[in-house]
Protein backbone atom coordinates (compact mmCIF):
# COMPACT_ATOMS: atom_id res chain seq x y z
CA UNK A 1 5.09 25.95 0.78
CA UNK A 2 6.33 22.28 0.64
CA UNK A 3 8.81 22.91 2.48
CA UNK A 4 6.59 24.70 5.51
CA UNK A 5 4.17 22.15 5.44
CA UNK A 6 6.83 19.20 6.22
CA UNK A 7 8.43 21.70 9.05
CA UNK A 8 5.21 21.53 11.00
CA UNK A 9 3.74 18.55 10.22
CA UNK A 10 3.70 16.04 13.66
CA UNK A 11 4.79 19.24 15.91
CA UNK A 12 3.13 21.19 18.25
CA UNK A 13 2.84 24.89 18.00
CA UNK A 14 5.36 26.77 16.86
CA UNK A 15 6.71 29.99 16.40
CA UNK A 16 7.89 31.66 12.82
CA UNK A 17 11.57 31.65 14.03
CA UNK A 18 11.28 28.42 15.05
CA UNK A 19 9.58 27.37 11.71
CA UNK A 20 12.19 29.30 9.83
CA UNK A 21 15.06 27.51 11.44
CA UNK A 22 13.06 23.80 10.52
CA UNK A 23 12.23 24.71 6.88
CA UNK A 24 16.01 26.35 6.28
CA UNK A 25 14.15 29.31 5.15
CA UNK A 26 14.07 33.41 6.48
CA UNK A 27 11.81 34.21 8.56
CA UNK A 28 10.26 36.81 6.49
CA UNK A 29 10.26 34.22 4.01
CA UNK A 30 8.53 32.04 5.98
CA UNK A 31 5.76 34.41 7.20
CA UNK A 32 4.79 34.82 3.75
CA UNK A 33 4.12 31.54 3.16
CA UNK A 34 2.55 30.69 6.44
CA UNK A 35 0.11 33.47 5.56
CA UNK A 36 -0.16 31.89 2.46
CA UNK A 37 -0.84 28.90 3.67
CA UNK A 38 -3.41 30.26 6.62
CA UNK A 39 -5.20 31.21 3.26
CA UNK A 40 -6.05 28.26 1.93
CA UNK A 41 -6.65 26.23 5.65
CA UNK A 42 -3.36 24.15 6.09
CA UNK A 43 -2.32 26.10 8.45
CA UNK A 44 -3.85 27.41 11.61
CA UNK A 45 -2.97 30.16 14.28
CA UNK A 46 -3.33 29.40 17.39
CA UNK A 47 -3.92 31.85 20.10
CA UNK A 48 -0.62 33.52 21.75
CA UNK A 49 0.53 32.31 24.98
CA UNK A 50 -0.41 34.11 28.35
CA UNK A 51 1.77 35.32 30.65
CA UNK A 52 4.46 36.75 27.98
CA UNK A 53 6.59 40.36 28.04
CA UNK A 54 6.43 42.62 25.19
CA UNK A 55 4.55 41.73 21.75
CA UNK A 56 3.35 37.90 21.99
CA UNK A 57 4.82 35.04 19.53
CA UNK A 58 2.39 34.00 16.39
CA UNK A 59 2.17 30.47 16.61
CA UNK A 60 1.24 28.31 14.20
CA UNK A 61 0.01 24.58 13.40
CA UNK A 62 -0.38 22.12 10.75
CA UNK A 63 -4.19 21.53 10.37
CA UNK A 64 -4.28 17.83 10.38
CA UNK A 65 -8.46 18.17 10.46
CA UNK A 66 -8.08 19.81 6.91
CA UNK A 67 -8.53 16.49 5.38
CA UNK A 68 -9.52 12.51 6.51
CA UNK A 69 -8.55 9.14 4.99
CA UNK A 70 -10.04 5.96 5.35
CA UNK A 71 -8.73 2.56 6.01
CA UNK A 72 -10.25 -0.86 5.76
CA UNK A 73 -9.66 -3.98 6.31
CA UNK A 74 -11.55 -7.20 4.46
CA UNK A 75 -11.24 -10.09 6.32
CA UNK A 76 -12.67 -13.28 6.41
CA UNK A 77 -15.22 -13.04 9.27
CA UNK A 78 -14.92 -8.98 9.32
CA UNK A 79 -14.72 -6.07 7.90
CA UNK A 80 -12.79 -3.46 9.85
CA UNK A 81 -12.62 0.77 8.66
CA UNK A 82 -10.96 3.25 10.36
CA UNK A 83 -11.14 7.55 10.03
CA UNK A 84 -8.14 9.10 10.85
CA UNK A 85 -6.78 13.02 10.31
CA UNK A 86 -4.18 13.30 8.41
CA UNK A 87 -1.52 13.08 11.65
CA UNK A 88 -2.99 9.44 11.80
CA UNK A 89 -5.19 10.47 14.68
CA UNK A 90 -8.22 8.26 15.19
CA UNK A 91 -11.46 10.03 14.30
CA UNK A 92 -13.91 7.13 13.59
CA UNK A 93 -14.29 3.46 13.73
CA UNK A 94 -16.66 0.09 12.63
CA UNK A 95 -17.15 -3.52 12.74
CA UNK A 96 -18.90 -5.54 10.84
CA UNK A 97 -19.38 -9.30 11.12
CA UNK A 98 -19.51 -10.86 7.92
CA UNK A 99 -19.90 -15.06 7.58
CA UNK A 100 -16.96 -16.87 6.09
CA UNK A 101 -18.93 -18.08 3.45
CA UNK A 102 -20.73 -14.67 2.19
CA UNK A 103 -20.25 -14.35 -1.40
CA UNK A 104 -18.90 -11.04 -3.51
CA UNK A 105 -22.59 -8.92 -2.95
CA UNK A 106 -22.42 -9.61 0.18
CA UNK A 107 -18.55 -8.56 1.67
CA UNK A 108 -18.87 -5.94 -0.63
CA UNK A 109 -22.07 -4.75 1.77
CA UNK A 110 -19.60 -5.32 4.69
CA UNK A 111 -17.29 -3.18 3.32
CA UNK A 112 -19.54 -0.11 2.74
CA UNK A 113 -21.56 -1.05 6.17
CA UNK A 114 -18.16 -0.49 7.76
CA UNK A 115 -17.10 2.54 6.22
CA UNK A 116 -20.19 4.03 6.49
CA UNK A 117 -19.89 3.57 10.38
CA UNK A 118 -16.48 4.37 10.71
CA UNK A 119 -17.27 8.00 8.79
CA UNK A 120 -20.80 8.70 11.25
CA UNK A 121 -18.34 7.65 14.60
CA UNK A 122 -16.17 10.40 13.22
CA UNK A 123 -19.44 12.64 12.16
CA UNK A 124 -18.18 13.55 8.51
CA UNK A 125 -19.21 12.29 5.49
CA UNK A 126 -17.49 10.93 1.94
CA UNK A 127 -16.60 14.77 0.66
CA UNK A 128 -14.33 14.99 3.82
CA UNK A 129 -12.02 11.79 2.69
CA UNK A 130 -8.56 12.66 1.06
CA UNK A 131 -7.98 9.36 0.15
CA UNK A 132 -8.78 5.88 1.15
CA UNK A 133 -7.04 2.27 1.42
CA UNK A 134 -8.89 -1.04 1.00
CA UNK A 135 -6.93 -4.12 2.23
CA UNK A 136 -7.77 -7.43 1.30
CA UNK A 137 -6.28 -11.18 1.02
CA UNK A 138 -5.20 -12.36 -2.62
CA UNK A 139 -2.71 -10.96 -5.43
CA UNK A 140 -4.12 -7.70 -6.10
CA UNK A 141 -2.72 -5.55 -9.13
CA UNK A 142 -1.97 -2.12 -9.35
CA UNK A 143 -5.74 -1.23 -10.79
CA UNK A 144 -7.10 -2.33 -8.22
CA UNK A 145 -8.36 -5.97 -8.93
CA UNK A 146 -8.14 -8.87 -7.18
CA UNK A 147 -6.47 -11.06 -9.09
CA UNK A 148 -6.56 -14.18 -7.36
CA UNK A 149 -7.70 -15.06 -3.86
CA UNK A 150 -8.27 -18.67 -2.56
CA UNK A 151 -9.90 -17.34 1.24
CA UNK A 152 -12.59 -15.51 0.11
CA UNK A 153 -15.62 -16.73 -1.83
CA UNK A 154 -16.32 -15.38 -5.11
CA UNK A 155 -13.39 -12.56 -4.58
CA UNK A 156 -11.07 -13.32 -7.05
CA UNK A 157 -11.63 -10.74 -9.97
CA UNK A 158 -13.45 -8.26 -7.97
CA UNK A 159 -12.52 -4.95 -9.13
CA UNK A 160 -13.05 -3.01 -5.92
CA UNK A 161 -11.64 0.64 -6.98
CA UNK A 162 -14.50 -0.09 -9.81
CA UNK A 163 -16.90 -0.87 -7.58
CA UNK A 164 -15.85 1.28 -4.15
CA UNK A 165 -14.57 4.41 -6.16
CA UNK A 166 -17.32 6.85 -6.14
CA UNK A 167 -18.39 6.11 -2.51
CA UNK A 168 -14.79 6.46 -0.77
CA UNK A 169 -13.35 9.47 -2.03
CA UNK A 170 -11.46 10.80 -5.28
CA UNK A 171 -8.76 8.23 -4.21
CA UNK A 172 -9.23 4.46 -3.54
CA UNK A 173 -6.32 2.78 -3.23
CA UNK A 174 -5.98 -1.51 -2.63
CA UNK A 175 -3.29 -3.52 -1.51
CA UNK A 176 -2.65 -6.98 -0.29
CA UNK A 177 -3.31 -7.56 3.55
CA UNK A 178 0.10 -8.60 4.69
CA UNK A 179 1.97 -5.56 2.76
CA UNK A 180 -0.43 -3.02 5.04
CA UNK A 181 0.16 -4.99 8.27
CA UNK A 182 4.17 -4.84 7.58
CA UNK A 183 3.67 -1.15 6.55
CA UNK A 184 1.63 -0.84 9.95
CA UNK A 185 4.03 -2.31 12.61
CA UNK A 186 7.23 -0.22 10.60
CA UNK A 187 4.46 3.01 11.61
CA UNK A 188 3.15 1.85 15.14
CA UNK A 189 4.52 -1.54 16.09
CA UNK A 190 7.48 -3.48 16.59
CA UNK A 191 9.19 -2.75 13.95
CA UNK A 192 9.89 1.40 14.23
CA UNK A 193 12.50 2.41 12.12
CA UNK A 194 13.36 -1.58 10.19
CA UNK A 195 14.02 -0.85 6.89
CA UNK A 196 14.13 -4.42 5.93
CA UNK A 197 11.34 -5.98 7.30
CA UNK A 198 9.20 -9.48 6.84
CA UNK A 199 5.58 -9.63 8.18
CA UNK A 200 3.76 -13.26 8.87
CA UNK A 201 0.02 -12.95 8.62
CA UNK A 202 -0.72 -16.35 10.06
CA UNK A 203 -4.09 -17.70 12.09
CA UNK A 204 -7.03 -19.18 9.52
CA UNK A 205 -4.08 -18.43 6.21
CA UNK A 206 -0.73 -17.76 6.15
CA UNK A 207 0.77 -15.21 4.08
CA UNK A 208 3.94 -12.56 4.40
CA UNK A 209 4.52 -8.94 3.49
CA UNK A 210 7.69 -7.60 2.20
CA UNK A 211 9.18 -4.13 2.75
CA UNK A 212 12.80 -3.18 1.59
CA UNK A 213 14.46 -0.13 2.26
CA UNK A 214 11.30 0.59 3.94
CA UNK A 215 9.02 0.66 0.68
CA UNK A 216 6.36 -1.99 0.15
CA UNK A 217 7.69 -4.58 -2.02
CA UNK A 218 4.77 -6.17 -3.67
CA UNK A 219 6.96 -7.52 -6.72
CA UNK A 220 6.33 -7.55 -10.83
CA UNK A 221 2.72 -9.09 -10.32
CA UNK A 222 2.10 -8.27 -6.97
CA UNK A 223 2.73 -11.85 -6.07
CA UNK A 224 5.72 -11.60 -3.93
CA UNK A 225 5.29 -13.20 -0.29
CA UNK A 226 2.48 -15.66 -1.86
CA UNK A 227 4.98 -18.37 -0.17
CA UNK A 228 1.81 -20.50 0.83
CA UNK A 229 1.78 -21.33 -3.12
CA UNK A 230 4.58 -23.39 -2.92
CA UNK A 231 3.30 -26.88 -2.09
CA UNK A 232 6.63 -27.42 -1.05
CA UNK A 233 6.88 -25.83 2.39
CA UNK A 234 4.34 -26.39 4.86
CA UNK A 235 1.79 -23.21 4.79
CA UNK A 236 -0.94 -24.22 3.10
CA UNK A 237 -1.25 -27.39 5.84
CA UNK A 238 -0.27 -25.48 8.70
CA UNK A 239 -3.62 -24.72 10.23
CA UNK A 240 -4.47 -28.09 10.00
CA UNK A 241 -3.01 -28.88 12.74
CA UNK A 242 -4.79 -26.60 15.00
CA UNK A 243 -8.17 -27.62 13.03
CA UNK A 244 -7.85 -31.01 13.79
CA UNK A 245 -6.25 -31.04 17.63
CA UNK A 246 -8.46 -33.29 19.92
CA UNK A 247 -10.74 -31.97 22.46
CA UNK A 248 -11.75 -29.05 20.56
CA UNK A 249 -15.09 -28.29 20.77
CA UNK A 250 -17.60 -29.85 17.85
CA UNK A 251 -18.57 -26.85 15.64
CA UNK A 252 -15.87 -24.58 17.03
CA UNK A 253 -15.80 -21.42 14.65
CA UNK A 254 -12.57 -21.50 12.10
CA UNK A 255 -11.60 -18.22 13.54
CA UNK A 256 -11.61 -19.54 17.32
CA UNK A 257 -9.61 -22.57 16.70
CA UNK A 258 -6.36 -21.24 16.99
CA UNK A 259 -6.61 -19.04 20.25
CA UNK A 260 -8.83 -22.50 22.01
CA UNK A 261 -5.47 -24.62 21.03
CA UNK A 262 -2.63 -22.56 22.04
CA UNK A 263 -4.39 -21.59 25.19
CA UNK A 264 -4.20 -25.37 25.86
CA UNK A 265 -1.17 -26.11 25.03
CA UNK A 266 -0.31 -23.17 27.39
CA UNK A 267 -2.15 -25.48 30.03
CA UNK A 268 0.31 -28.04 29.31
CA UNK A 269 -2.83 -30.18 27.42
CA UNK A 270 -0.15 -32.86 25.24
CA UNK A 271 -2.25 -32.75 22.15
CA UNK A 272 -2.46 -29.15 21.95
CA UNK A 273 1.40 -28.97 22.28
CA UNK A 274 1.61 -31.33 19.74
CA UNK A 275 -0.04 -29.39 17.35
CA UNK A 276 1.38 -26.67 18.06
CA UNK A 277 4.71 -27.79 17.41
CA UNK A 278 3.62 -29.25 14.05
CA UNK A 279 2.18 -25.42 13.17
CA UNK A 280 5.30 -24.42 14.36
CA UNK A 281 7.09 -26.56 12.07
CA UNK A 282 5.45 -25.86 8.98
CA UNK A 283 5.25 -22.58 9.56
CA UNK A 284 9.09 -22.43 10.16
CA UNK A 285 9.47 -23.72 6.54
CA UNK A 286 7.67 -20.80 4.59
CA UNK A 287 9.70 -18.31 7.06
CA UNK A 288 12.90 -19.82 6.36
CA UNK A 289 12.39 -18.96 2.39
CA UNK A 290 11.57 -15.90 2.91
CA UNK A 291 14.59 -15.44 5.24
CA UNK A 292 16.78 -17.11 3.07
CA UNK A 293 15.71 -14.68 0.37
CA UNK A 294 15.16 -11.29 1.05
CA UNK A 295 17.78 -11.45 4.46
CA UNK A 296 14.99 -9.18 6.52
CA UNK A 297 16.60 -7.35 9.48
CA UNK A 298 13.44 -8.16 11.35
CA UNK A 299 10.41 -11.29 10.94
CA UNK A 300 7.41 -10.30 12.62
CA UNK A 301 4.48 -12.88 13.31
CA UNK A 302 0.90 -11.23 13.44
CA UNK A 303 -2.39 -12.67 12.49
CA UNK A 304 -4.47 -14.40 14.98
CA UNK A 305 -1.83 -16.25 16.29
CA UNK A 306 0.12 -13.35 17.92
CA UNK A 307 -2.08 -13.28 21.32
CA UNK A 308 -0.19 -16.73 21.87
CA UNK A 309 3.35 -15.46 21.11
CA UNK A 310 4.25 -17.11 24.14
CA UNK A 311 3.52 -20.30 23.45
CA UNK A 312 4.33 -20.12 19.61
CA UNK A 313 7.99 -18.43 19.80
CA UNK A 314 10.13 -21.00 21.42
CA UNK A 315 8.86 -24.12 19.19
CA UNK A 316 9.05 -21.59 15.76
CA UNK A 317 12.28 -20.21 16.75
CA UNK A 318 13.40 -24.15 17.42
CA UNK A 319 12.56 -25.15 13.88
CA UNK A 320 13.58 -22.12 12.37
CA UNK A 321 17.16 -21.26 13.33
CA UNK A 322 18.41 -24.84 11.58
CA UNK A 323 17.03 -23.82 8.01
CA UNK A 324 18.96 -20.58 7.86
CA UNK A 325 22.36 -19.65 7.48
CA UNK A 326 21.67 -17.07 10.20
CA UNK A 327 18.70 -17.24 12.56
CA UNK A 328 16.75 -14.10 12.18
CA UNK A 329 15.56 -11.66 14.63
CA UNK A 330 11.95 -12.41 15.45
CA UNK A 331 9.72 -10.50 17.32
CA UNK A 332 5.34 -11.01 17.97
CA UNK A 333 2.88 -8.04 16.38
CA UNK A 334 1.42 -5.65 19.63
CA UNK A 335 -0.98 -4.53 17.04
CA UNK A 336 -3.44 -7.81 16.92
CA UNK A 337 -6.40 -7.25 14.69
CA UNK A 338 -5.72 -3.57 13.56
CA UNK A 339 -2.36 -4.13 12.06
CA UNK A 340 -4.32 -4.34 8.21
CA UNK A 341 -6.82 -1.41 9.11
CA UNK A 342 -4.03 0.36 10.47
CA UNK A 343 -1.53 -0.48 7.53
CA UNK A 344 -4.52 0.83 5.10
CA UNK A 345 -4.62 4.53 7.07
CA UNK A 346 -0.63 4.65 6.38
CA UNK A 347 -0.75 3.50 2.95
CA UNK A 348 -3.51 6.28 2.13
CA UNK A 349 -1.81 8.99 4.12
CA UNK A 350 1.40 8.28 2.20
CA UNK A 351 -0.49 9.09 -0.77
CA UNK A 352 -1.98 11.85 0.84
CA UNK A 353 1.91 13.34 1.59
CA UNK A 354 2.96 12.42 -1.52
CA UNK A 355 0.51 15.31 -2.98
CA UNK A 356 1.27 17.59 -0.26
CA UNK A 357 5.02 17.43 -1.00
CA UNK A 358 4.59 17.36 -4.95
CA UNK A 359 6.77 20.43 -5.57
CA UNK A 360 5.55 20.04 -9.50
CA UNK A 361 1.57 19.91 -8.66
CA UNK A 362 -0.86 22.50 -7.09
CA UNK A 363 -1.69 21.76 -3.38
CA UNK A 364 -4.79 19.85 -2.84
CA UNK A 365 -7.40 21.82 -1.43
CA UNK A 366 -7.70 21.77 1.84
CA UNK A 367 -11.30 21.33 3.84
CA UNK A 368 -11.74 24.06 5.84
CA UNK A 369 -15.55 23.42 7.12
């Protein structure tokens, strides 16, 4: 059945000799198991095609509606969640403003606010969910805690598979923020097919995702990319610079500063530039270590600063290039503010596959409603 199920999944219709020659199965083999499989709703039959001589073709699809995950994305001004079938197509979304400065009780509201909107957009409910992905800022560990995290008030030692599980699904999974966006922009962005890949998640914080040989690399502790740590190179001052540019306006909103500076400096204003280039600088110092350590084939910038890749590439790529013994390839997110939400669907559909494709377990069970 595994092997069926991978032959169709992300194709169109298709016949059983077709199927047959995918799966490197007989065809009588493979009608058996596609019946099989019609039994328990992964598979569907869709109607014959019109028009056709003699007895018409069964045709068959992978029913990507027989299941839904859930993605979400805790930020610090938002919370994002996402509904998707389990071909990654879009069934619902949500917003939800949240203040910087709102405590645990509080994003934790956000959070189920935004899921809850995300599921009615897509008109299912909880039962329907396969699986779902919670992305957040801070070390996480593999429970599902967060272990530490400086952005967020009140955040660090939330337990949010404790406190989301029995609302989300029989799965809730959690992972750091930058890991999803990297996994997201290898799925959907820039960075198709990079097996070796670095993601900068920089705008209010700075912080990188790791994936080699394609995996998420999240380290022993799940500290790995927490360069802004290290005192020594110039994340944790970076924003700074935009913060404190003249002529911005008094009480300008931390998430605005960035896009209000670079779109002066695009202007040509001198003290925008200015701070620009001293982002760029610093910001050039925590890429350089990651460069200089994991050799990425690819660094992608994302974050809030990737709407002003044109003013931010040439000043980065100037401070960059001396500090490694090769400059890397660089390239600006197309993704903007869905890379995490979107990095939190893939995470929970490659759990999702991973059961489908478990040649030692029983198939989930499939929703057929």
């Amino acid at each position: 059945m595994v092997t069926t199920l991978r032959a169709l999944r992300g194709q169109r219709a298709i016949g059983l000799t077709e199927l047959a020659g995918r799966a490197g199965l007989s065809r009588p083999t493979v009608e058996g198991l596609a019946e099989d499989l019609l039994a328990v709703g992964w598979l569907a039959e869709v109607p014959p095609e019109t028009g056709q001589m003699g007895r018409p073709r069964r045709l068959f699809r992978f029913r990507a509606e027989a299941g839904y995950v859930l993605g979400v994305d805790v930020g610090s001004y938002s919370v994002r969640a996402l509904v998707c079938d389990l071909e990654g197509q879009v069934a619902g979304r949500s917003v939800v403003r949240v203040a910087g400065e709102a405590g645990r009780t509080a994003r934790l509201e956000g959070v189920r606010n935004a899921a809850a909107g995300a599921l009615k957009d897509a008109g299912l409910d909880a039962g329907r969910l396969m699986a779902a992905c919670v992305g957040t800022t801070g070390v996480v560990t593999r429970a599902g805690v967060v272990k530490l995290s400086v952005a967020l008030p009140e955040w660090t030692g939330v337990d949010l598979v404790g406190e989301l599980g029995g609302e989300f699904g029989p799965v809730v999974l959690v992972e750091n923020d930058c890991n999803l966006a990297a996994l997201a922009e290898r799925w959907k962005g820039v960075a198709t097919g990079i097996q070796d890949l670095a993601f900068v998640l920089s705008g209010v914080r700075t912080g990188a995702g790791l994936l080699i040989r394609g995996e998420l690399y999240g380290g022993a502790r799940g500290m790995a990319g927490e360069i802004g740590a290290l005192r020594l190179v110039g994340w944790h001052r970076a924003p700074s610079h935009l913060a404190g540019c003249p002529g911005l306006p008094e009480g300008t909103a931390a998430e605005e500063v960035a896009g209000l500076v670079f779109a002066a400096a695009r202007q040509g204003d001198p003290a925008a530039r200015w701070a620009v280039e001293q982002y760029a600088h610093d910001l050039a110092e925590g890429i350089a270590a990651v460069v200089l350590t994991m050799d990425p084939e690819l660094v992608v910038i994302g974050g809030g600063v990737s709407r002003s890749g044109d003013v931010l590439l040439e000043p980065l790529r100037r401070h960059l290039d001396p500090l490694c013994l090769e400059p890397p390839a660089l390239a600006v997110s197309t993704l903007g503010d869905q890379a995490v939400v979107l990095g939190a669907v893939r995470h929970a559909l490659d759990h999702v596959d991973a059961r489908l494709y478990d040649v030692d377990a029983a198939l989930p069970e499939a929703h057929t409603g």
